[in-house]
Protein backbone atom coordinates (compact mmCIF):
# COMPACT_ATOMS: atom_id res chain seq x y z
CA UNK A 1 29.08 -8.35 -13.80
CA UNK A 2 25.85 -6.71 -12.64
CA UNK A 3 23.09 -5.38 -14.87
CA UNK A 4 22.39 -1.68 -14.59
CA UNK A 5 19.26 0.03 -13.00
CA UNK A 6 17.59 1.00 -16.31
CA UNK A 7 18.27 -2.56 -17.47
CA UNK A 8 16.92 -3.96 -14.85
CA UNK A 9 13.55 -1.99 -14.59
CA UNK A 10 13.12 -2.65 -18.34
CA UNK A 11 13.44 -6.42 -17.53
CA UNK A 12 10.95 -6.39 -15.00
CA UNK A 13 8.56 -4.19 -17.34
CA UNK A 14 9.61 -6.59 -19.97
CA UNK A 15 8.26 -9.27 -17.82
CA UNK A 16 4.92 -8.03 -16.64
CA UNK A 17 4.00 -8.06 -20.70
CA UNK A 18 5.00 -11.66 -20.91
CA UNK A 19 3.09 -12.90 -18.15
CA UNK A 20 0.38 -10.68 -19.56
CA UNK A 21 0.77 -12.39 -22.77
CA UNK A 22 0.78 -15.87 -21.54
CA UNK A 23 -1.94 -15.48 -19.68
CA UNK A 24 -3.56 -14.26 -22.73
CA UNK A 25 -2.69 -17.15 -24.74
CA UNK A 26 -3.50 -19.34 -21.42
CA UNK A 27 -7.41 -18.09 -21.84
CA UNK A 28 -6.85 -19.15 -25.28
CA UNK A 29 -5.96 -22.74 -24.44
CA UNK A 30 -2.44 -22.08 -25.50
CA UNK A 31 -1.21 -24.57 -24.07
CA UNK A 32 -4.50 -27.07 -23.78
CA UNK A 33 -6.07 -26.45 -20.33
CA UNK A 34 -9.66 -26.50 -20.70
CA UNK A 35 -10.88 -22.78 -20.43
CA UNK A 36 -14.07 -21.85 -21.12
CA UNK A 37 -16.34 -18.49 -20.68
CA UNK A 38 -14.00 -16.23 -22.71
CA UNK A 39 -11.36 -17.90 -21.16
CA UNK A 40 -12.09 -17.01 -17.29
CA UNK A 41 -12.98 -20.51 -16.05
CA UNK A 42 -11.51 -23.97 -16.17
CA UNK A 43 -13.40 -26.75 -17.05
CA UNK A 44 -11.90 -28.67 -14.74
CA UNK A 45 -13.74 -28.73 -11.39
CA UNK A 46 -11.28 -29.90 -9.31
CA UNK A 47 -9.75 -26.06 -10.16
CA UNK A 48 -11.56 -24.46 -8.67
CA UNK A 49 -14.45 -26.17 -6.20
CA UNK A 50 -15.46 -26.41 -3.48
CA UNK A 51 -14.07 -23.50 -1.54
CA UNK A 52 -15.25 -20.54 -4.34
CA UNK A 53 -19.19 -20.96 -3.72
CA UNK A 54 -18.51 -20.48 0.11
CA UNK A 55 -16.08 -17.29 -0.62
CA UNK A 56 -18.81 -16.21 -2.46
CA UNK A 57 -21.51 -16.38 -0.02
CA UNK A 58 -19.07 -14.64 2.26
CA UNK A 59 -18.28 -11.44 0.22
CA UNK A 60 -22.47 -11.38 -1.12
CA UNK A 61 -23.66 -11.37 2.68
CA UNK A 62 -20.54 -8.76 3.79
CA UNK A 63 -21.58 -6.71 0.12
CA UNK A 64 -25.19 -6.91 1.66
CA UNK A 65 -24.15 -5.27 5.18
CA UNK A 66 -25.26 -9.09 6.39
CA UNK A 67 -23.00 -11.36 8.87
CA UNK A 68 -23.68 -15.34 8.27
CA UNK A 69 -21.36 -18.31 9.30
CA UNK A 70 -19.19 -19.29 6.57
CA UNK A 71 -15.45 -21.50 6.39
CA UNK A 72 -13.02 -18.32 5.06
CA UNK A 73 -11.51 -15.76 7.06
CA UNK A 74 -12.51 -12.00 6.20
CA UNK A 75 -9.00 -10.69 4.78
CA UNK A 76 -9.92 -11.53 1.27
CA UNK A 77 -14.02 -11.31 0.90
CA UNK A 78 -13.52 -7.50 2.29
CA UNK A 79 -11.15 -7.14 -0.65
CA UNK A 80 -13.63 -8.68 -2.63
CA UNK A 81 -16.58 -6.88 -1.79
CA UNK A 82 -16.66 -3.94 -4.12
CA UNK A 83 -16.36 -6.43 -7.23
CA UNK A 84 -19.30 -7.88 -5.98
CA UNK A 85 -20.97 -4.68 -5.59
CA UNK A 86 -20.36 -2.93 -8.65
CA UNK A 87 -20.41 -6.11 -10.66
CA UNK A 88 -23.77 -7.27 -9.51
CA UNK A 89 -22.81 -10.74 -10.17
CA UNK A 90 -25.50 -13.98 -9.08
CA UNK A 91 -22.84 -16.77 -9.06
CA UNK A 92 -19.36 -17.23 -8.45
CA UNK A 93 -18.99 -17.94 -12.09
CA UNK A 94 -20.31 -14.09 -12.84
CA UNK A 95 -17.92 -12.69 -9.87
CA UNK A 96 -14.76 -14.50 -11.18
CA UNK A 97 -14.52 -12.58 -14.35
CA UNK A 98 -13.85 -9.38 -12.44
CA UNK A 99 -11.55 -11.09 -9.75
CA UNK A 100 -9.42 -12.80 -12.29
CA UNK A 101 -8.45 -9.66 -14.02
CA UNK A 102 -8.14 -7.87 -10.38
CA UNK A 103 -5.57 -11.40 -9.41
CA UNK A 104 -3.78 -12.64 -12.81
CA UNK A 105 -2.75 -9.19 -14.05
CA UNK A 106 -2.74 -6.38 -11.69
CA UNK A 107 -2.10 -8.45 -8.23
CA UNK A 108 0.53 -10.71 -9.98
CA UNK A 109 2.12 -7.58 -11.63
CA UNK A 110 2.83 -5.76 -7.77
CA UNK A 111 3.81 -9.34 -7.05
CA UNK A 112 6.46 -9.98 -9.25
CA UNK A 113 7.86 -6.22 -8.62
CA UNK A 114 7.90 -7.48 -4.98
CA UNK A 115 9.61 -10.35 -5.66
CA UNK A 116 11.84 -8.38 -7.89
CA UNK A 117 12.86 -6.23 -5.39
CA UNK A 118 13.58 -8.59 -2.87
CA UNK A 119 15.52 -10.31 -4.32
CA UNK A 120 17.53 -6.97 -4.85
CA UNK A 121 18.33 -6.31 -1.61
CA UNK A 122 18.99 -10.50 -0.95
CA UNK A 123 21.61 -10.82 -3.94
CA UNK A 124 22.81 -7.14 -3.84
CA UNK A 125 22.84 -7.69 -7.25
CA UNK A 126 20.04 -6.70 -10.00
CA UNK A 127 20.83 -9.61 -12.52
CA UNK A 128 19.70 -12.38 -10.02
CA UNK A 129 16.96 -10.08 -8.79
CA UNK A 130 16.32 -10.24 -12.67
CA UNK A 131 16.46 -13.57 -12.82
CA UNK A 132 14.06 -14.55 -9.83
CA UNK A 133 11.54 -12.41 -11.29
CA UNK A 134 12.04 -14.43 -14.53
CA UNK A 135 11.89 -17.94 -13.06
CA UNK A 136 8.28 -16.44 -10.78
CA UNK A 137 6.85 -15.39 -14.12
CA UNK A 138 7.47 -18.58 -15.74
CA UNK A 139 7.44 -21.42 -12.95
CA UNK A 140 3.73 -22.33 -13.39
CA UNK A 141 4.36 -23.56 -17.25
CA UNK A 142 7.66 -25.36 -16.36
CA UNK A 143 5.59 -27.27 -13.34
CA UNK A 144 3.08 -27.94 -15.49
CA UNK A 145 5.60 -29.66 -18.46
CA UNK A 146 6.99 -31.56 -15.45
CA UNK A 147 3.51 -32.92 -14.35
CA UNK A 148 2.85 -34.02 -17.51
CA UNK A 149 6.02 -35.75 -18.34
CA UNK A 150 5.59 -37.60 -14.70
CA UNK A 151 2.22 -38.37 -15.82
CA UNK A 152 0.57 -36.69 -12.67
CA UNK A 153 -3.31 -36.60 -13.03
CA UNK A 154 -4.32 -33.66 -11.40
CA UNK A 155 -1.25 -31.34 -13.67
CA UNK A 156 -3.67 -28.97 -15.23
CA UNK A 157 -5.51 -28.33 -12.01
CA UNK A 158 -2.42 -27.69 -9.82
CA UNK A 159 -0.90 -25.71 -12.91
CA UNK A 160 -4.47 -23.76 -12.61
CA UNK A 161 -4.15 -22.70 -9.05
CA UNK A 162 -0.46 -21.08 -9.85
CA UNK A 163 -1.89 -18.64 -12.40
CA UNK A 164 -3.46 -16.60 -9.49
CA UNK A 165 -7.44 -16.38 -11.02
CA UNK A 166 -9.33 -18.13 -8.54
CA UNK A 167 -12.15 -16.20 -5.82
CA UNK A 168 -9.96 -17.72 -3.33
CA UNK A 169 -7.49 -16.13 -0.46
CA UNK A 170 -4.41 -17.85 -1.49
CA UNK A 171 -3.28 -14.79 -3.46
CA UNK A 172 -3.94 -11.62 -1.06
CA UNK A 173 -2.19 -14.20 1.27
CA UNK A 174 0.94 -14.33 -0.80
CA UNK A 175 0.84 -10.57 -1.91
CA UNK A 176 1.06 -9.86 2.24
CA UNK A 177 3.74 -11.46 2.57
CA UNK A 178 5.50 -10.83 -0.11
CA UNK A 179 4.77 -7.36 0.52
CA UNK A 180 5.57 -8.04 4.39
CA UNK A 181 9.21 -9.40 3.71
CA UNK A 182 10.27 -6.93 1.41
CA UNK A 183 9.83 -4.56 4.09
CA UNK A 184 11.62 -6.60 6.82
CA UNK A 185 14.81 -6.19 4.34
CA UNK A 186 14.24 -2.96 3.26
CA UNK A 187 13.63 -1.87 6.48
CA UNK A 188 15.74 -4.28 8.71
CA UNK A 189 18.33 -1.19 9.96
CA UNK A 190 15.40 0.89 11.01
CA UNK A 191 13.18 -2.26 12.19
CA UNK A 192 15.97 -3.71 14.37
CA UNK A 193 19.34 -2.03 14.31
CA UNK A 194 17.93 1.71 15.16
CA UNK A 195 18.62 3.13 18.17
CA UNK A 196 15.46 5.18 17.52
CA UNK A 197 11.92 3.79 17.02
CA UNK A 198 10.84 4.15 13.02
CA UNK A 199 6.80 4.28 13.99
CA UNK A 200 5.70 4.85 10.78
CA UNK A 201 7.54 1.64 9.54
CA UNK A 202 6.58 -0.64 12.60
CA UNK A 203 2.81 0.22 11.47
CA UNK A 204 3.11 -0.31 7.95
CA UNK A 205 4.04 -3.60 8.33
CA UNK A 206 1.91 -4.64 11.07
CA UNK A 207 -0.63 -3.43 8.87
CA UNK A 208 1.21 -5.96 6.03
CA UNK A 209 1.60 -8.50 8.11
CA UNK A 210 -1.83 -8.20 10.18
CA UNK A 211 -3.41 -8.20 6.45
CA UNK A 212 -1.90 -11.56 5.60
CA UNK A 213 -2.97 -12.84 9.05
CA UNK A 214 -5.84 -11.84 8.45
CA UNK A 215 -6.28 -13.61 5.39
CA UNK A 216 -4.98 -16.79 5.86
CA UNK A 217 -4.00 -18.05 9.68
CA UNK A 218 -1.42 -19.87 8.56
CA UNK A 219 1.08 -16.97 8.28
CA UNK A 220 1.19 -16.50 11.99
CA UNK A 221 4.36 -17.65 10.76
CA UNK A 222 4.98 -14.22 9.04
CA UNK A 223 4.58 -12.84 12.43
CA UNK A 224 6.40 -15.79 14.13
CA UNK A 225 9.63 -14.67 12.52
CA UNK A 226 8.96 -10.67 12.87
CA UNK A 227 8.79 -11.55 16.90
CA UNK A 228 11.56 -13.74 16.66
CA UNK A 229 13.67 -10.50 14.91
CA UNK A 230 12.86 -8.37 17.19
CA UNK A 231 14.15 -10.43 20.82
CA UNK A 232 17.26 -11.37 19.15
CA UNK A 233 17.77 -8.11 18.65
CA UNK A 234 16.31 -7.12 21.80
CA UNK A 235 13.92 -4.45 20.01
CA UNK A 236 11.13 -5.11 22.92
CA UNK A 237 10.03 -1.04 22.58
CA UNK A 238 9.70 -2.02 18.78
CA UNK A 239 8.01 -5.02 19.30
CA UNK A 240 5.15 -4.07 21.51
CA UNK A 241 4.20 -0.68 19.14
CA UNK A 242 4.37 -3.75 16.45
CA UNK A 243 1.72 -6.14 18.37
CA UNK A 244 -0.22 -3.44 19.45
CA UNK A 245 -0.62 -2.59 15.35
CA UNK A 246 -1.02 -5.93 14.62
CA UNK A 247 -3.98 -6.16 17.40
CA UNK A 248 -5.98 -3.70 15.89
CA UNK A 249 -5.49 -4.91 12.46
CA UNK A 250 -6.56 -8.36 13.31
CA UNK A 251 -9.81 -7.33 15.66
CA UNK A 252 -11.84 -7.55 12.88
CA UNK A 253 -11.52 -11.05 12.94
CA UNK A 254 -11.89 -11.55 15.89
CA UNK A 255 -15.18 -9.70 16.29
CA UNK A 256 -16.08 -11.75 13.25
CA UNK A 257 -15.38 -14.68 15.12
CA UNK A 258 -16.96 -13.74 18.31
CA UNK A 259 -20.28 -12.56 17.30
CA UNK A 260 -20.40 -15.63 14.36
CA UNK A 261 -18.81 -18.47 16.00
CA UNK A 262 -19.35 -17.18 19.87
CA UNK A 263 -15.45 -16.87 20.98
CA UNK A 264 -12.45 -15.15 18.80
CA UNK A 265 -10.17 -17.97 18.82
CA UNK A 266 -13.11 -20.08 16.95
CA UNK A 267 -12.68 -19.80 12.83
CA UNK A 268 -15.34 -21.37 10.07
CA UNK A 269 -13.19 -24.01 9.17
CA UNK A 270 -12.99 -25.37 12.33
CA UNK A 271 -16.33 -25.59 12.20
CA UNK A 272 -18.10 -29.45 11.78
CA UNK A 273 -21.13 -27.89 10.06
CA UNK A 274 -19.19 -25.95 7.82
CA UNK A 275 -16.02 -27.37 6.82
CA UNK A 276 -15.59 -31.16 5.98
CA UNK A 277 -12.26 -31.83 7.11
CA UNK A 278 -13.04 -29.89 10.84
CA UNK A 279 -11.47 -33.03 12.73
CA UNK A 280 -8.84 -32.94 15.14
CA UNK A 281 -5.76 -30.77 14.15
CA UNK A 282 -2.78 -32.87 14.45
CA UNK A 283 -4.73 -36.45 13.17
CA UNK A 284 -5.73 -35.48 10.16
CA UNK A 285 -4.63 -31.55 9.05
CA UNK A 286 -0.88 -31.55 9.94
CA UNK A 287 0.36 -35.38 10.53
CA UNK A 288 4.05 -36.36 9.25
CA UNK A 289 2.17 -39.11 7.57
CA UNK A 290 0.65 -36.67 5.42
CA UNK A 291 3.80 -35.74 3.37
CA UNK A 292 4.00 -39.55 2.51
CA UNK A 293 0.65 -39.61 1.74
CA UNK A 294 0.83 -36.58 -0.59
CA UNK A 295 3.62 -37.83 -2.72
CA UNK A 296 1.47 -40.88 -2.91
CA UNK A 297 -0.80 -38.92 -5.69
CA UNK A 298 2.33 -38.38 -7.09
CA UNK A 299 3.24 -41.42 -8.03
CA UNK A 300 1.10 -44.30 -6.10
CA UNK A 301 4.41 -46.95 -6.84
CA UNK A 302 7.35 -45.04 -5.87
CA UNK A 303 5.98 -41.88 -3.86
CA UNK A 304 8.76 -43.27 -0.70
CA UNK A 305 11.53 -42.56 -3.37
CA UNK A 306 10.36 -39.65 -4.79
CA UNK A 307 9.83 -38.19 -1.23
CA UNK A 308 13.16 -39.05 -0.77
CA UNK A 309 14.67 -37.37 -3.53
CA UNK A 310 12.78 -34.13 -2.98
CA UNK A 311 13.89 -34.10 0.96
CA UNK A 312 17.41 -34.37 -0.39
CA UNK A 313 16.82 -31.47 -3.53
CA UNK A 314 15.32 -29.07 -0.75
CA UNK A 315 18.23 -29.89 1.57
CA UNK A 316 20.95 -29.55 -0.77
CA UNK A 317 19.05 -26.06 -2.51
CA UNK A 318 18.89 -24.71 0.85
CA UNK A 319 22.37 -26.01 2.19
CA UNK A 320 24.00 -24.91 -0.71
CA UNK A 321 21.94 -21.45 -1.15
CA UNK A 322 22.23 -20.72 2.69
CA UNK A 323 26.29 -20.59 2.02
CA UNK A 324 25.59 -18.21 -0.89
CA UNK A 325 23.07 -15.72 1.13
CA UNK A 326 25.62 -15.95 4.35
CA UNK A 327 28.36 -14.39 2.33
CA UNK A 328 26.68 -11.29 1.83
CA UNK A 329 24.31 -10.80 4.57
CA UNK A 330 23.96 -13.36 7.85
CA UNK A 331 20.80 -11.87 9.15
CA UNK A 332 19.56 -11.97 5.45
CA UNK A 333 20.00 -15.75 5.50
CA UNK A 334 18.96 -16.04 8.77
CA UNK A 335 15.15 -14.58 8.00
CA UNK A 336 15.16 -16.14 4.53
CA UNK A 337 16.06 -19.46 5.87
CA UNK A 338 12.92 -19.26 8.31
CA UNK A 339 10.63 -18.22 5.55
CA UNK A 340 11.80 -20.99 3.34
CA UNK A 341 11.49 -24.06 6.40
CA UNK A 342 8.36 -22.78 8.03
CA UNK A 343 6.17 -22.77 5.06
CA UNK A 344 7.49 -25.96 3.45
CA UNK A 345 7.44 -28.08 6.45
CA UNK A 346 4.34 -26.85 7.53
CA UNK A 347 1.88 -27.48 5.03
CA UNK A 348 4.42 -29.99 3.70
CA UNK A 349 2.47 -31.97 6.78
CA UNK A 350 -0.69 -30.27 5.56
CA UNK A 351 -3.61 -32.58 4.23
CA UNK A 352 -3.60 -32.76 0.30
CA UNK A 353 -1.18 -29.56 0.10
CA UNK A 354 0.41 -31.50 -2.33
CA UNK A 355 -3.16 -31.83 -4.75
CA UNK A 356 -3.41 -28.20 -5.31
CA UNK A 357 0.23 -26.70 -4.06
CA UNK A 358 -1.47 -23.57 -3.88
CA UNK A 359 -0.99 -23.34 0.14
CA UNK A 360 2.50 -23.13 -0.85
CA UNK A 361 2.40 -20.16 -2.88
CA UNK A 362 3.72 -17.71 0.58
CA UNK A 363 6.89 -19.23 0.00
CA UNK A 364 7.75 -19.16 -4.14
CA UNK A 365 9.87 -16.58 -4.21
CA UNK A 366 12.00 -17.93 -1.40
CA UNK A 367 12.15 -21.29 -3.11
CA UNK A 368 13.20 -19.47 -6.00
CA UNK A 369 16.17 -17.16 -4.22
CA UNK A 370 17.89 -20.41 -2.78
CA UNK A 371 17.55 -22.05 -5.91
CA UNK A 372 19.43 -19.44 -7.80
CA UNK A 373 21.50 -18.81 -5.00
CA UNK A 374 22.77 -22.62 -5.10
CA UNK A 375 23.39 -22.55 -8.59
CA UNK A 376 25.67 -19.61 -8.08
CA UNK A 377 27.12 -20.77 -5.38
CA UNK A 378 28.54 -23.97 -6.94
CA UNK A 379 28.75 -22.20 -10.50
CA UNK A 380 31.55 -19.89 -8.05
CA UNK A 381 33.28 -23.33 -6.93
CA UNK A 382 33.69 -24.78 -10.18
CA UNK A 383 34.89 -21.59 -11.62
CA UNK A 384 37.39 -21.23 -8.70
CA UNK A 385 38.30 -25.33 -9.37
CA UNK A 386 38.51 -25.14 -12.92
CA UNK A 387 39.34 -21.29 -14.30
């Protein structure tokens, strides 16, 4: 039995407060995480360093009207900039205040209505749309019990970067594409079914998708599976107005990267005098090694079995929630399915993605909709077994 609409717009309201109220009690040290400052920073370094003081530089030189070298991509320190205008602030420490409140309570708020919404039109049903919202506002706490009973040394840290309250891009990143995907399935009839071309749609989210481009590279996956959409449904009309949206949202960046860096195709962090891991791609950034290596912080003894175990948790989630989301929608399943493999095996290969999980963030509230779709889907088998 479903939940009705009022119900279920009360339950989302009903969650914004508690995530307001936990981060409340979070600045509070409720549970013990080592704030400090009012409750704004960490007093854990590895929380929050080194990439914040190089943001920072970024959005003071763009607040400045000044262009300098620096490792991030634009898409967040434009965002940025007016904090650091009207704030005045001297130090990342003075500019986080403003950019936490901006991240942990407004940003996550649209967030979790995203991912509330989603999830609507994925389940066709409001009380697991519900219940992904629930399990999105409350996943950070229930990793960081886990990392603590497992003993894992860097739990607060990684439990920090969840909470979304860090001058970082991470965020923006995953509002994009939350933002981006929603549309896709709210939109998929006129996207990709429509005889007739919805412009105004194809621009908003090339403008949705170009913004999370241009914040973080890494979802040119985003964009990977919009492209992929549109040839199988042999929407080529539709898909050049969409790259011809998405040029001229991402030209900033590339003029960034031309006039900084001397070509648009070169970024900051691929930059030896910038960034400290700027060696070759595939030897040390993306390497299948890696994932064995960052299950090794882990657990140092058995980080082969426990690598193991979560290969065969994410196979059976997705196996098992794949059946669920194919009853009720195939091309649903289809798009979900590529949102929830791309990200995880991607920076699942990334250098210490594992350290700080926060690269994985994109992808949450896909995790999330398998997971709850698996449940059901076996709940359904037992109850069909056993009832």
């Amino acid at each position: 039995m479903d939940i009705g609409k009022k119900t279920f717009i009360w339950a989302i309201v009903g969650l914004i407060i508690l995530r307001i109220m936990l981060m409340i009690l979070m600045m509070n040290n409720i549970p013990f995480t080592g704030m400090k400052d009012g409750g704004f920073r960490p007093t854990f370094s590895e929380s929050y360093q080194p990439d914040e003081p190089e943001f920072y530089r970024m959005i003071k030189g763009l607040a400045s009207g000044k262009i300098e070298k620096s490792v991030p991509n634009i898409g967040a320190p434009i965002v940025f900039v007016p904090f650091m205008y009207f704030s005045g602030a001297n130090s990342p420490d003075e500019l986080a205040k403003s950019i936490f409140v901006l991240e942990a309570f407004v940003l996550f708020s649209l967030a979790l209505i995203l991912v509330a919404l989603t999830a609507r039109k994925l389940f066709d049903s409001r009380k697991w749309a519900a219940a992904s919202a629930a399990l999105f506002t409350v996943y950070p706490w229930i990793l960081l019990t886990f990392f603590k009973i497992i003993g894992y040394k860097n739990a607060i840290p990684a439990f920090h970067y969840q909470l979304w309250i860090f001058i970082l891009s991470d965020y923006l990143s995953a509002f994009w594409v939350y933002l981006s995907f929603f549309m896709i399935f709210r939109w998929f009839n006129d996207l990709f079914e429509a005889t007739d071309i919805k412009v105004r749609n194809l621009i908003i989210l090339a403008a949705a998708s170009g913004a999370a481009l241009l914040t973080r590279v890494g979802n040119f996956w985003l964009v990977l599976i919009i492209a992929a959409a549109f040839l199988f449904f042999k929407k080529f009309k539709n898909a050049g107005l969409y790259f011809l949206a998405l040029f001229v949202m991402y030209l900033p960046q590339a003029v960034f990267n031309f006039l900084v860096f001397g070509a648009p195709w070169r970024y900051g962090y691929r930059d030896k005098a910038l960034a400290s891991t700027a060696s070759g791609l595939l030897d040390v950034w993306f390497n299948p090694l890696n994932l064995l290596k960052n299950f090794q912080k882990f657990s140092p003894d058995y980080y082969i079995l426990l690598a193991a175990a979560f290969c065969l948790v994410a196979a059976a989630i997705f196996i098992f929630g794949y059946k669920y989301f194919v009853k009720i929608n195939k091309p649903f399943a289809v798009i979900s399915s590529a949102w929830f493999w791309s990200y995880l095996i991607f920076y699942g290969l990334f250098d210490e993605s594992m350290g700080q999980l926060r690269y994985f963030l994109p992808a949450i509230p896909v995790f999330i909709y398998f997971f709850i779709a698996a449940l059901v889907y076996l709940s359904d088998i037992l109850k069909e077994k056993y009832v």
